[in-house]
N, C-alpha and C. Protein backbone atom coordinates (compact mmCIF):
# COMPACT_ATOMS: atom_id res chain seq x y z
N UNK A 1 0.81 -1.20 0.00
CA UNK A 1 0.00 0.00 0.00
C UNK A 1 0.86 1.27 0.00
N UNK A 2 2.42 1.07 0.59
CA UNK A 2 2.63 2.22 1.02
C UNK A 2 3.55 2.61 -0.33
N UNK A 3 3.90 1.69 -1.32
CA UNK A 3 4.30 1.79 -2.66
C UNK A 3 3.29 2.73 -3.44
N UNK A 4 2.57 2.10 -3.15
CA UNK A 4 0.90 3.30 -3.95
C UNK A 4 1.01 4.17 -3.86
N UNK A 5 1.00 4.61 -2.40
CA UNK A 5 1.27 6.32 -2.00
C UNK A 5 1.99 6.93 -2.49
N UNK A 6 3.32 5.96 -2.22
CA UNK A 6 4.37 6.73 -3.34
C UNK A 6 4.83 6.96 -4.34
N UNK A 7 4.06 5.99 -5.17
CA UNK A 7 4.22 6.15 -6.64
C UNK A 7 2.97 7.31 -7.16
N UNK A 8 1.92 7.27 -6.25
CA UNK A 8 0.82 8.11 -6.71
C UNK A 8 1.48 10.18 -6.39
N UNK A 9 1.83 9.82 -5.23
CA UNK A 9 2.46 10.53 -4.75
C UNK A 9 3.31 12.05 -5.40
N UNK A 10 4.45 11.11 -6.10
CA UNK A 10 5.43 10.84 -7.38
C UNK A 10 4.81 11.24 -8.45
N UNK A 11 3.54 11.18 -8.94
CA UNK A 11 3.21 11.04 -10.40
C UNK A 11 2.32 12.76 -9.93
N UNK A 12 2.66 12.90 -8.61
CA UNK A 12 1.82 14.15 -8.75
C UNK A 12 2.57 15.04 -8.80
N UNK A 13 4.09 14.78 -7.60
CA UNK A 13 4.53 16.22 -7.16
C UNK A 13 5.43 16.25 -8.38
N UNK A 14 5.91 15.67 -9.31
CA UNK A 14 7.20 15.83 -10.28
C UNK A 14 6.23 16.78 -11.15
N UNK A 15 5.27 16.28 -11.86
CA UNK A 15 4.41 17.52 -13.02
C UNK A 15 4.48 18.76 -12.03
N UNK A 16 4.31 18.80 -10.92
CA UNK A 16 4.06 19.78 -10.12
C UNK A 16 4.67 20.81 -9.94
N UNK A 17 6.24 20.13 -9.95
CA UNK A 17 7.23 21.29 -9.48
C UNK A 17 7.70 21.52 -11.07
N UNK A 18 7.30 20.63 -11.65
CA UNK A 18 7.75 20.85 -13.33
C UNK A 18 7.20 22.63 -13.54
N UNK A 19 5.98 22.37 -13.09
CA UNK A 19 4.74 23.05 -13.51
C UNK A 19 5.26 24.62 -12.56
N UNK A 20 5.46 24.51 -11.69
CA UNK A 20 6.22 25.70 -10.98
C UNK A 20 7.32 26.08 -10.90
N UNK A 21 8.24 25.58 -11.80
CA UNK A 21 9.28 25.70 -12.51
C UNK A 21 9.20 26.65 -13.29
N UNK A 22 8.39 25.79 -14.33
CA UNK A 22 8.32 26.64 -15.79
C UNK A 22 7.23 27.87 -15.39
N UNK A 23 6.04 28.21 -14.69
CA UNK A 23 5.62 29.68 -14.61
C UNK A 23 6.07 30.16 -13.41
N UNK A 24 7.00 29.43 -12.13
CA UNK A 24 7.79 30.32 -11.98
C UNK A 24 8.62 31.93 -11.95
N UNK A 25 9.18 31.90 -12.98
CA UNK A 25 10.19 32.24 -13.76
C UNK A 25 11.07 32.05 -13.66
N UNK A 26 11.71 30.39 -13.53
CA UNK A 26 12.94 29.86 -13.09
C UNK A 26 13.52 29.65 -14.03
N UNK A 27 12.50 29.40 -15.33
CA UNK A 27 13.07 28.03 -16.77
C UNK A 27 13.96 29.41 -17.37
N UNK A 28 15.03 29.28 -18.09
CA UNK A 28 15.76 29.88 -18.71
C UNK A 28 14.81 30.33 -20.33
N UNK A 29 14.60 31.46 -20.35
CA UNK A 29 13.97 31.54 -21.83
C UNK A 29 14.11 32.67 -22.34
N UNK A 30 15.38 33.22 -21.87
CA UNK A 30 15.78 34.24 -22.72
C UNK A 30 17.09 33.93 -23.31
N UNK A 31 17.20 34.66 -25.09
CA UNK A 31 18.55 33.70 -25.56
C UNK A 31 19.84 33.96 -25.23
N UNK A 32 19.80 35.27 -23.73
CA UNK A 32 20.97 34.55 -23.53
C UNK A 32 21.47 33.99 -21.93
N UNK A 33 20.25 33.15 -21.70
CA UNK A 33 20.25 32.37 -20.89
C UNK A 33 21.23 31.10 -21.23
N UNK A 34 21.92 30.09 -19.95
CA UNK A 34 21.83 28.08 -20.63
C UNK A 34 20.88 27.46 -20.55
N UNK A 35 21.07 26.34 -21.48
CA UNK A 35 20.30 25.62 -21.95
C UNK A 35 19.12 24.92 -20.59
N UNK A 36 18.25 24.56 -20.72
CA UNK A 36 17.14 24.05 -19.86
C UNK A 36 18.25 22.46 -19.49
N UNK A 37 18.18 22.25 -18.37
CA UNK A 37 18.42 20.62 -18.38
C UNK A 37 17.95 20.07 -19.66
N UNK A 38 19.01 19.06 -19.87
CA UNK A 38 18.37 18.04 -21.18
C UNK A 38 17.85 18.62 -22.42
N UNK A 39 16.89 19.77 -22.46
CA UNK A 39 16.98 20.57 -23.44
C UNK A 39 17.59 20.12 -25.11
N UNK A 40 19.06 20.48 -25.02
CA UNK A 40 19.43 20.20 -26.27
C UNK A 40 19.81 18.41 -26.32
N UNK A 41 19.97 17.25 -25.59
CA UNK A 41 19.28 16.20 -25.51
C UNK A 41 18.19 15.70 -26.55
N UNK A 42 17.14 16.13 -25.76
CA UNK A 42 15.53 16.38 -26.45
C UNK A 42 15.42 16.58 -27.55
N UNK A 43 16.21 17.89 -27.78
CA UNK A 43 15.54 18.42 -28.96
C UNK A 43 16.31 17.81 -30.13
N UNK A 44 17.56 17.25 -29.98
CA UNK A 44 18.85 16.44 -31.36
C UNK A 44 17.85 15.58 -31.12
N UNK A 45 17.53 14.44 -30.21
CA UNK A 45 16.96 12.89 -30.35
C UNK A 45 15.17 13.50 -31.34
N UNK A 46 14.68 14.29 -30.77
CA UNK A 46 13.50 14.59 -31.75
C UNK A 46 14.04 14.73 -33.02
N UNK A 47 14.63 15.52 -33.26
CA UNK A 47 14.97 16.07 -34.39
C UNK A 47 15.64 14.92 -35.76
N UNK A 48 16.62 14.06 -34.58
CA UNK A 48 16.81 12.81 -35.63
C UNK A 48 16.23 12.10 -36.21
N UNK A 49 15.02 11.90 -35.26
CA UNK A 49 13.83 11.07 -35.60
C UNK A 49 13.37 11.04 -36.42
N UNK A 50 12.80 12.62 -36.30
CA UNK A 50 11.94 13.17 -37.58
C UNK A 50 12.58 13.23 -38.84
N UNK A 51 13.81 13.19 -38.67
CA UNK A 51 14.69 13.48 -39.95
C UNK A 51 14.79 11.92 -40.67
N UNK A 52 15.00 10.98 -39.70
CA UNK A 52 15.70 9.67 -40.07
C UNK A 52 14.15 9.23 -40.95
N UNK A 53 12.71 9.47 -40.22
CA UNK A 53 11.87 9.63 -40.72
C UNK A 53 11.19 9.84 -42.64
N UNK A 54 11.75 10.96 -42.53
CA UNK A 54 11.13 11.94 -42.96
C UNK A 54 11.71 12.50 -44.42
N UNK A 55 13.33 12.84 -44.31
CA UNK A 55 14.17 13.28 -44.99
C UNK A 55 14.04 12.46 -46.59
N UNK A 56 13.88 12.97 -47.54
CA UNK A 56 14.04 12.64 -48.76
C UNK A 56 15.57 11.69 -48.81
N UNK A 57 15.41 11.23 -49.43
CA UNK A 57 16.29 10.14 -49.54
C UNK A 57 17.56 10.26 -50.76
N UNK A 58 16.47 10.75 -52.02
CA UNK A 58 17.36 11.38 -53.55
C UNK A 58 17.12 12.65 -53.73
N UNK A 59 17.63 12.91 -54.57
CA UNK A 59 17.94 14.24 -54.71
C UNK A 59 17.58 14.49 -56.52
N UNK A 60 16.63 15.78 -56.67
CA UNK A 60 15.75 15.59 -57.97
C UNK A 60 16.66 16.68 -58.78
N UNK A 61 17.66 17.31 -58.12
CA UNK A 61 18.92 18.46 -59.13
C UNK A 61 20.12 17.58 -58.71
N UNK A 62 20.67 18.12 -59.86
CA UNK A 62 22.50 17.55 -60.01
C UNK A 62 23.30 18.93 -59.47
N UNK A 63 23.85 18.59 -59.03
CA UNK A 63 24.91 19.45 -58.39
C UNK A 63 25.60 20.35 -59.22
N UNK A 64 25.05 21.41 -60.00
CA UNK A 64 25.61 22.24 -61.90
C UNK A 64 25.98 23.36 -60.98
N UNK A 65 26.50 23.84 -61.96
CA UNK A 65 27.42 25.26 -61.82
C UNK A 65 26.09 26.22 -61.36
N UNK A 66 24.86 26.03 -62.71
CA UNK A 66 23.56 26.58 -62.58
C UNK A 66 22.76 26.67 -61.29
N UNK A 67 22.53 25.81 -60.80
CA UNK A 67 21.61 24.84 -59.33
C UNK A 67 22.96 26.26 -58.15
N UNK A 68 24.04 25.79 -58.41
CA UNK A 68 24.95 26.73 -57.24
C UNK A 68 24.80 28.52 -57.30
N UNK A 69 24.93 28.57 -58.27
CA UNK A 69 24.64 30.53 -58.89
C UNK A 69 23.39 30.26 -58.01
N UNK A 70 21.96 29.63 -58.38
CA UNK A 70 20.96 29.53 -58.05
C UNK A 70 20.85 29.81 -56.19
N UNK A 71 21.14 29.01 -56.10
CA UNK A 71 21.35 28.57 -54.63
C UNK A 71 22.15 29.87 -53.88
N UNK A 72 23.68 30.04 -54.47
CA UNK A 72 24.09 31.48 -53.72
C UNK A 72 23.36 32.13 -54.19
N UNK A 73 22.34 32.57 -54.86
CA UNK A 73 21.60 33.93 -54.70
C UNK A 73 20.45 33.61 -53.47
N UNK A 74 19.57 32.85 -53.44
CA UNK A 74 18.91 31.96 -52.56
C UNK A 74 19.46 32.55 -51.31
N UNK A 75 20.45 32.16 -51.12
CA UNK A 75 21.14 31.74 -49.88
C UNK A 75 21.42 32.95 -49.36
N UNK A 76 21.75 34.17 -50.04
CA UNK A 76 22.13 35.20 -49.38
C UNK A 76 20.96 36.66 -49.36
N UNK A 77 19.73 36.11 -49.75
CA UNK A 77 18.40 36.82 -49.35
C UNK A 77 18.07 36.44 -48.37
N UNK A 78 18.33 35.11 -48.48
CA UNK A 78 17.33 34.07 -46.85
C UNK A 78 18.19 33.46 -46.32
N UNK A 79 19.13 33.38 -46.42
CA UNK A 79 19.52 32.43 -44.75
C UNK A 79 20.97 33.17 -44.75
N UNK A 80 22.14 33.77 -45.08
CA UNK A 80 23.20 34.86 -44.92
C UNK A 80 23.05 35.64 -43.74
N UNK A 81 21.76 35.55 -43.43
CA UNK A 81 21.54 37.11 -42.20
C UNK A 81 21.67 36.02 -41.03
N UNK A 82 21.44 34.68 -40.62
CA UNK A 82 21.53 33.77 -39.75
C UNK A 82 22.75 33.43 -40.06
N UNK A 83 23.57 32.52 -40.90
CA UNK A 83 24.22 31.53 -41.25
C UNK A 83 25.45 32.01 -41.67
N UNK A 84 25.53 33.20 -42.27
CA UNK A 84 27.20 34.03 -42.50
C UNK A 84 27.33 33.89 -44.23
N UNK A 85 28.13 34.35 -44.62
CA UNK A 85 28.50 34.76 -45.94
C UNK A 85 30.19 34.44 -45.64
N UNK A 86 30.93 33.48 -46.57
CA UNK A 86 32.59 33.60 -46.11
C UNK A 86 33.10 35.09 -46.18
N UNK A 87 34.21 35.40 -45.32
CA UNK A 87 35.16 35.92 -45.22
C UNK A 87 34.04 37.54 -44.85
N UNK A 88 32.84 37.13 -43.88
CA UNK A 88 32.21 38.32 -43.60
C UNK A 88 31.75 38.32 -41.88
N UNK A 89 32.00 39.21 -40.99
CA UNK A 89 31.71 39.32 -39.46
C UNK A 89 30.40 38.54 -39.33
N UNK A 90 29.81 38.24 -38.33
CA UNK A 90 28.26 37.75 -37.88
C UNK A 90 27.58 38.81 -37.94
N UNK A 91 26.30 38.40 -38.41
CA UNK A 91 25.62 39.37 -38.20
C UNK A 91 25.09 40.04 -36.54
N UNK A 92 24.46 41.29 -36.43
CA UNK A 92 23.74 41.47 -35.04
C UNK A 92 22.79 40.42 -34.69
N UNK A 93 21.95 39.80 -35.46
CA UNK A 93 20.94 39.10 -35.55
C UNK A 93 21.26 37.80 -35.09
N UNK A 94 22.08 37.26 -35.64
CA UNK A 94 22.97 35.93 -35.91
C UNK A 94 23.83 35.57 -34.61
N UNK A 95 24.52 36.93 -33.79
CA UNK A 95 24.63 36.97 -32.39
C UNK A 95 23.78 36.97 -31.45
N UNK A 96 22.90 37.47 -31.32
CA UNK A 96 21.50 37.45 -30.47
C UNK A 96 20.63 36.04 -30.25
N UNK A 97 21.24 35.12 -31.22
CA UNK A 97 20.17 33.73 -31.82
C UNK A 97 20.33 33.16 -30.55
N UNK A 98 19.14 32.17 -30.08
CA UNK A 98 20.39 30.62 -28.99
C UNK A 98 18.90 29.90 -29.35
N UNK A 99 19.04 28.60 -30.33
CA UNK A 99 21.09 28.67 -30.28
C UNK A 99 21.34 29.17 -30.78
N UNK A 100 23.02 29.21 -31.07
CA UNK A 100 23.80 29.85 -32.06
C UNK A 100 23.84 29.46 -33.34
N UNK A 101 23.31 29.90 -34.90
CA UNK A 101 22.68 29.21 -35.98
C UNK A 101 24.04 28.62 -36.28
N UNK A 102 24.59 27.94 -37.20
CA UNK A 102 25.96 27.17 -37.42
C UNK A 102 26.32 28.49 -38.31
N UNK A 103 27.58 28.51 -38.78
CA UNK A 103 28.24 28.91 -39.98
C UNK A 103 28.34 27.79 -40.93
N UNK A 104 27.43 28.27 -42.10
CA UNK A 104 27.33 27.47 -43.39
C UNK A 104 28.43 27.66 -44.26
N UNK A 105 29.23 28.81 -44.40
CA UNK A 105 30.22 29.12 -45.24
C UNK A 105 31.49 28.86 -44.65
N UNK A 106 31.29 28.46 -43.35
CA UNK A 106 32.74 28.13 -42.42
C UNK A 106 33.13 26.77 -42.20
N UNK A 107 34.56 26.75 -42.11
CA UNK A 107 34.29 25.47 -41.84
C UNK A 107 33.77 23.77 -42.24
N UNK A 108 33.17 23.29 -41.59
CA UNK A 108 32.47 22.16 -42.17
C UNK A 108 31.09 22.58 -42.68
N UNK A 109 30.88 23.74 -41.80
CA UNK A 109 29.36 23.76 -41.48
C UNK A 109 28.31 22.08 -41.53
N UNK A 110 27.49 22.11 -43.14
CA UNK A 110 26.64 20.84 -42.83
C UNK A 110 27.53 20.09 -44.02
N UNK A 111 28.87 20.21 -44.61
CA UNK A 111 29.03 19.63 -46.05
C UNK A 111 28.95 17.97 -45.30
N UNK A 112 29.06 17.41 -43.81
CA UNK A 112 29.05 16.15 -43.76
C UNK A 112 27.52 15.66 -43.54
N UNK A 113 26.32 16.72 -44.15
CA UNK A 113 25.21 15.86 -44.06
C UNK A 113 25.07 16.24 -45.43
N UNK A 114 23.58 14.59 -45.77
CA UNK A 114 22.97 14.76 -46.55
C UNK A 114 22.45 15.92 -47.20
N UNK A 115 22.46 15.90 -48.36
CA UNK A 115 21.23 17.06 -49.02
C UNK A 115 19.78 16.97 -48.67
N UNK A 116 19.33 15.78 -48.74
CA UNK A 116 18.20 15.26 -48.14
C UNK A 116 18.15 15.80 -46.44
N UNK A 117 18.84 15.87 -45.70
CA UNK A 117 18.84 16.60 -44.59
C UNK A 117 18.46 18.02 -44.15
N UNK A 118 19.48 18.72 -44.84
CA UNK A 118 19.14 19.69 -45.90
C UNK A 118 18.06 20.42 -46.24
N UNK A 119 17.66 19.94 -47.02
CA UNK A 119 16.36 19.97 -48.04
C UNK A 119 15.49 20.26 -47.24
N UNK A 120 15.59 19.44 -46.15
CA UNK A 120 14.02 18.82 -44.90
C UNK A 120 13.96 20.02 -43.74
N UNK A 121 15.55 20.55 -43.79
CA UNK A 121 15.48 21.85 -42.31
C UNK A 121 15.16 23.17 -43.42
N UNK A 122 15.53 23.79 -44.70
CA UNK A 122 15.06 23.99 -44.97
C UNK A 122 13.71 24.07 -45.27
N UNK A 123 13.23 23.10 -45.58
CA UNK A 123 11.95 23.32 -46.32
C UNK A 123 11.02 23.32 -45.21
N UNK A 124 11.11 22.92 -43.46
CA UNK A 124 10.36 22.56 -42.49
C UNK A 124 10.33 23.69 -41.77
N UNK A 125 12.23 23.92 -41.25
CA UNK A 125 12.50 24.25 -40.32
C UNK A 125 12.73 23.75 -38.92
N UNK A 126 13.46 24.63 -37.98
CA UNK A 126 13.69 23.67 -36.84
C UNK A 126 12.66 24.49 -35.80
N UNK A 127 11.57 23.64 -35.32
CA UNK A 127 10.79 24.70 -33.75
C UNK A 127 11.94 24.89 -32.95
N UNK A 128 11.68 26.07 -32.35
CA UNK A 128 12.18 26.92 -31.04
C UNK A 128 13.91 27.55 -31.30
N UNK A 129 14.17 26.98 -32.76
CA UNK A 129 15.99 27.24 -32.87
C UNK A 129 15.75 28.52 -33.68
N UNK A 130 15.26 29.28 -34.01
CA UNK A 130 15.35 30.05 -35.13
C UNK A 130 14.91 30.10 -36.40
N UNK A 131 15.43 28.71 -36.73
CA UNK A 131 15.35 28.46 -37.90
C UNK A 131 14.18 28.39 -38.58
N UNK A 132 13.72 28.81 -39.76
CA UNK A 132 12.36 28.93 -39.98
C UNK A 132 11.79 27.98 -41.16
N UNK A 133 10.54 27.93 -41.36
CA UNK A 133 10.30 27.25 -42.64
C UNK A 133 10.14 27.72 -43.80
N UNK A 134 11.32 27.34 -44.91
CA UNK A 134 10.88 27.93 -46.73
C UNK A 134 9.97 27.10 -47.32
N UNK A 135 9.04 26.43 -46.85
CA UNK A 135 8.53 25.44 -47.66
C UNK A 135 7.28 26.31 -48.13
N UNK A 136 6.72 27.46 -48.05
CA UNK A 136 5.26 28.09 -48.59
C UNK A 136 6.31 29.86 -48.88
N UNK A 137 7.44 29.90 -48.49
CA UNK A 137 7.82 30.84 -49.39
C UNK A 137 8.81 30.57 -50.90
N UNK A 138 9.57 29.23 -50.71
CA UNK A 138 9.84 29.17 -51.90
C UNK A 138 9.72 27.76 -52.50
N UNK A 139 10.11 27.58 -53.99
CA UNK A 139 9.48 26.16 -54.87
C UNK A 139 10.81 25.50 -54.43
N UNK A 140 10.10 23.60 -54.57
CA UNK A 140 11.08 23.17 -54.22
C UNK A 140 12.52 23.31 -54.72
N UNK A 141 12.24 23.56 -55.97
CA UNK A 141 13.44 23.56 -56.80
C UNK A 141 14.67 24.99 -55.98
N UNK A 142 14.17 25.62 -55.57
CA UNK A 142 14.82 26.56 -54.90
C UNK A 142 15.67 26.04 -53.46
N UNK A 143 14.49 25.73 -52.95
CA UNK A 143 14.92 24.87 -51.42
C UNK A 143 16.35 23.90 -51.80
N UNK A 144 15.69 23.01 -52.94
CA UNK A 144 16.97 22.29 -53.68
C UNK A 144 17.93 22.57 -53.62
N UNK A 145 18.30 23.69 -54.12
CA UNK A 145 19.22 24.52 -54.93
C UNK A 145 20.21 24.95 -53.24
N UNK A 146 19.66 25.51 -52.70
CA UNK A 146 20.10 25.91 -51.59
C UNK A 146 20.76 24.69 -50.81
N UNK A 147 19.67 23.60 -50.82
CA UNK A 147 20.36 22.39 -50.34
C UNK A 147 21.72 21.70 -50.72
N UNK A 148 21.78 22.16 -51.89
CA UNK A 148 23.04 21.13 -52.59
C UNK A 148 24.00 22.65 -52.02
N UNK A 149 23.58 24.14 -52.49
CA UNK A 149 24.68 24.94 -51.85
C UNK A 149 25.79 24.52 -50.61
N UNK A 150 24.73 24.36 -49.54
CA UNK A 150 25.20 24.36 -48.46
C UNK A 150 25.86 22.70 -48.11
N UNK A 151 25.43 21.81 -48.74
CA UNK A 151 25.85 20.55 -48.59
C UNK A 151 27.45 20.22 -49.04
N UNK A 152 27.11 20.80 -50.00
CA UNK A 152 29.15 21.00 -51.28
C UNK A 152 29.58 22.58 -51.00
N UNK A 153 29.56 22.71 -49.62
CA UNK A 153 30.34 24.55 -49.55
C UNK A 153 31.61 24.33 -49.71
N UNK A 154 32.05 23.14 -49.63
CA UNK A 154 33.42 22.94 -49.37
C UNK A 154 34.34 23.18 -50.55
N UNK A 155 33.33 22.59 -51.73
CA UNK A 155 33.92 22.42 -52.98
C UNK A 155 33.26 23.30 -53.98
N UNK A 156 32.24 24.06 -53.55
CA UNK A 156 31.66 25.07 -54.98
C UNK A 156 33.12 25.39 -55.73
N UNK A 157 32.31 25.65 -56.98
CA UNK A 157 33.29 26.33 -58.02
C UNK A 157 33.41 27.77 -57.67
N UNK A 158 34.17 28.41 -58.11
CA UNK A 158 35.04 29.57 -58.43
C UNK A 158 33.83 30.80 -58.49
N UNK A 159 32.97 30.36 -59.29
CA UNK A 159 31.54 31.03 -59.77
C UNK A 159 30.73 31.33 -58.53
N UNK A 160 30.46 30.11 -57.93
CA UNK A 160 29.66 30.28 -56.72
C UNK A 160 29.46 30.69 -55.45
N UNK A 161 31.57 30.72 -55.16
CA UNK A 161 32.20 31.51 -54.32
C UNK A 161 31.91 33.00 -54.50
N UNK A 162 32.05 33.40 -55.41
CA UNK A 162 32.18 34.55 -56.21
C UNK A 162 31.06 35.02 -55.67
N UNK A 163 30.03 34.50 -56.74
CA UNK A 163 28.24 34.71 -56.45
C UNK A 163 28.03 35.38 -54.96
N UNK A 164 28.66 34.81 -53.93
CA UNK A 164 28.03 34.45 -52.21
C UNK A 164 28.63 35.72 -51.85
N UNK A 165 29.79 36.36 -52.35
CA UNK A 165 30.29 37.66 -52.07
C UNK A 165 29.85 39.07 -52.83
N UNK A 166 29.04 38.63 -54.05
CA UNK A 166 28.20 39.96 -54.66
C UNK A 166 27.07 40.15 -54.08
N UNK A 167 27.10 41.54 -53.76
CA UNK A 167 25.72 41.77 -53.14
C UNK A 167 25.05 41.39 -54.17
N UNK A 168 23.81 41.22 -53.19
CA UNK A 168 22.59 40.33 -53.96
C UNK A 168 22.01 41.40 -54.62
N UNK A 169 21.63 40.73 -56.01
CA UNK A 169 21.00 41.15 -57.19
C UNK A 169 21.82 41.58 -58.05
N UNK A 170 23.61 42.03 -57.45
CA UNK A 170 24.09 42.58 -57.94
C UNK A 170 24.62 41.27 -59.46
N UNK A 171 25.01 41.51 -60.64
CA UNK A 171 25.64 40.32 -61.06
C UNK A 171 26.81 40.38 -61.82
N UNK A 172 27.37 39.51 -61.83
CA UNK A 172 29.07 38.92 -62.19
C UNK A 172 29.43 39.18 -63.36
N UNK A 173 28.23 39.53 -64.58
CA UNK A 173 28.19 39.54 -65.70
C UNK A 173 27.55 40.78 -66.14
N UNK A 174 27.75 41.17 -67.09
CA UNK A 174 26.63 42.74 -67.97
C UNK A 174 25.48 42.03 -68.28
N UNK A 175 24.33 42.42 -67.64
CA UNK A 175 23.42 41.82 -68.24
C UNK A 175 22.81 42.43 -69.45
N UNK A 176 22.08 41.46 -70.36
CA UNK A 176 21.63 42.69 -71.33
C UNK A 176 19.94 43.23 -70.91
N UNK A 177 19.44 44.23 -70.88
CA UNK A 177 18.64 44.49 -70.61
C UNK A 177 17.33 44.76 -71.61
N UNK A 178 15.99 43.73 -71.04
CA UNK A 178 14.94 43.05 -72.10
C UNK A 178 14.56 44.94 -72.76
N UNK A 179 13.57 44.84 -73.36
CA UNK A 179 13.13 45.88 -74.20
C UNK A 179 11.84 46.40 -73.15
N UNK A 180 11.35 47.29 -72.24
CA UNK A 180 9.56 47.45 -72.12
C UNK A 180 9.85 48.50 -72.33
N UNK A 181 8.30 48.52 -72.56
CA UNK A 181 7.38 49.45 -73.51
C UNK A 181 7.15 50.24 -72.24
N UNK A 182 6.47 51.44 -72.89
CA UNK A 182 6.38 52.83 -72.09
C UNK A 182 5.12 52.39 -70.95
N UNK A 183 5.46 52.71 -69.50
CA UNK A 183 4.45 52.28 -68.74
C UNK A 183 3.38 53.52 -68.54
N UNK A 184 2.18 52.94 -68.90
CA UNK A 184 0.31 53.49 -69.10
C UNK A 184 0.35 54.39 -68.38
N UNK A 185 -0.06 55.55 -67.74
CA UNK A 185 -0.43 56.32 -67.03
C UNK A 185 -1.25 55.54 -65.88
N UNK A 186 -1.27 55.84 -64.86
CA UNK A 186 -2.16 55.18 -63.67
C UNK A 186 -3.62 55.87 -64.13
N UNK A 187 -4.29 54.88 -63.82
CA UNK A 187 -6.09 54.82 -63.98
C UNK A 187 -6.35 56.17 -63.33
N UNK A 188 -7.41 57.45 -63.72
CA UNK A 188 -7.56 58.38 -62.92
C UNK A 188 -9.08 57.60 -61.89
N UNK A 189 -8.86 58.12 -60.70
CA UNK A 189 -10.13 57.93 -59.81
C UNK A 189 -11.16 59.20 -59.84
N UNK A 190 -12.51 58.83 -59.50
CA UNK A 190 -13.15 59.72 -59.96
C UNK A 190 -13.27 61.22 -58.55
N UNK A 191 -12.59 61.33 -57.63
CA UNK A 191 -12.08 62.22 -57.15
C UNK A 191 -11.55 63.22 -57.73
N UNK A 192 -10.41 62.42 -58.52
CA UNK A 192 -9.20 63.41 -59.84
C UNK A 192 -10.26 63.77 -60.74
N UNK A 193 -11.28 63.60 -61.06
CA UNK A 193 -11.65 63.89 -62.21
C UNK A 193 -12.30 65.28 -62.36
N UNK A 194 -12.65 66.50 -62.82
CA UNK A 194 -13.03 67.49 -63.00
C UNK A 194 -14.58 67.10 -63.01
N UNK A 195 -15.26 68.19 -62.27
CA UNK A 195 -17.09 68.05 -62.24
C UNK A 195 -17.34 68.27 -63.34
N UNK A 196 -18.66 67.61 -64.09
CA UNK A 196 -19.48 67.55 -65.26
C UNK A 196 -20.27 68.65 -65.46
């Protein structure tokens, strides 16, 4: 009987102090607090899961000179302000993060994971790290593109290096510029219009 008590006991006061913990204001939840006990634990073993899960397996672009241009432009609208640009300081933003987002252009960053890995934090995102989801702002083929970027940083070509250091939009080449036609006058509203 007296096992009962204490297991019943047990199953109450642990949620309990969990529970007065966290509204408290004991739990660490500002980023630049440490980590919660177990915390980052938790959140790699979830995260594998879902990945080992989940993660595309092949890969629907070839690794082209094209797919990389692609990708460093990609890469340095949307994820540069987290993740770094080579041979450039952190951003303010990018310091403030916790966690701390990796350096993609440094280092190893992810070149020892899959693209399929990749692909999946992109296109999902990670809850509570920062990291956000591109999957309803851009096509897969983009997400792609970015994926193989960051997977082969080690080895891009010459081009793609290049690319990741021009400001964006700016380009490597003269472009030639298409032909338009003279733009319409804006519609008048009938405010603008002189009385009848």
């Amino acid at each position: 009987m007296k096992f009962f008590v204490g297991l019943i006991l047990g199953l109450l006061v642990v949620p309990f102090g969990l529970y007065l913990y966290l509204t408290g204001g004991a739990a660490p939840v500002a980023t630049t607090d440490s980590s919660m006990p177990f915390e980052s634990f938790f959140a790699h073993k979830a995260l594998e899961a879902r990945l080992t899960k989940e993660m595309p397996k092949t890969v629907p672009l070839q690794p082209s000179e094209a797919n990389y241009l692609a990708g460093a432009e990609l890469y340095k609208q949307h994820c540069a302000v987290c993740h770094g640009l080579p041979l450039t300081p952190q951003t303010a933003i990018a310091a403030g993060m916790f966690p701390k987002p990796p350096l993609l252009m440094e280092g190893k960053g992810v070149t020892d994971d899959e693209p399929g890995e990749n692909y999946w934090k992109i296109s999902n995102g990670i809850r509570l790290s920062g990291m956000p989801g591109f999957s309803k702002s851009l096509s897969e083929t983009q997400v792609w593109q970015i994926a193989l970027l960051v997977a082969n940083a080690d080895k891009l070509p010459a081009s793609a290096k290049t690319a990741l250091v021009t400001p964006v939009g700016a380009s490597t080449t003269t472009p030639t510029l298409p032909q338009v036609s003279p733009v319409p006058p804006p519609p008048a509203f009938p405010s603008s219009l002189p009385p009848k």
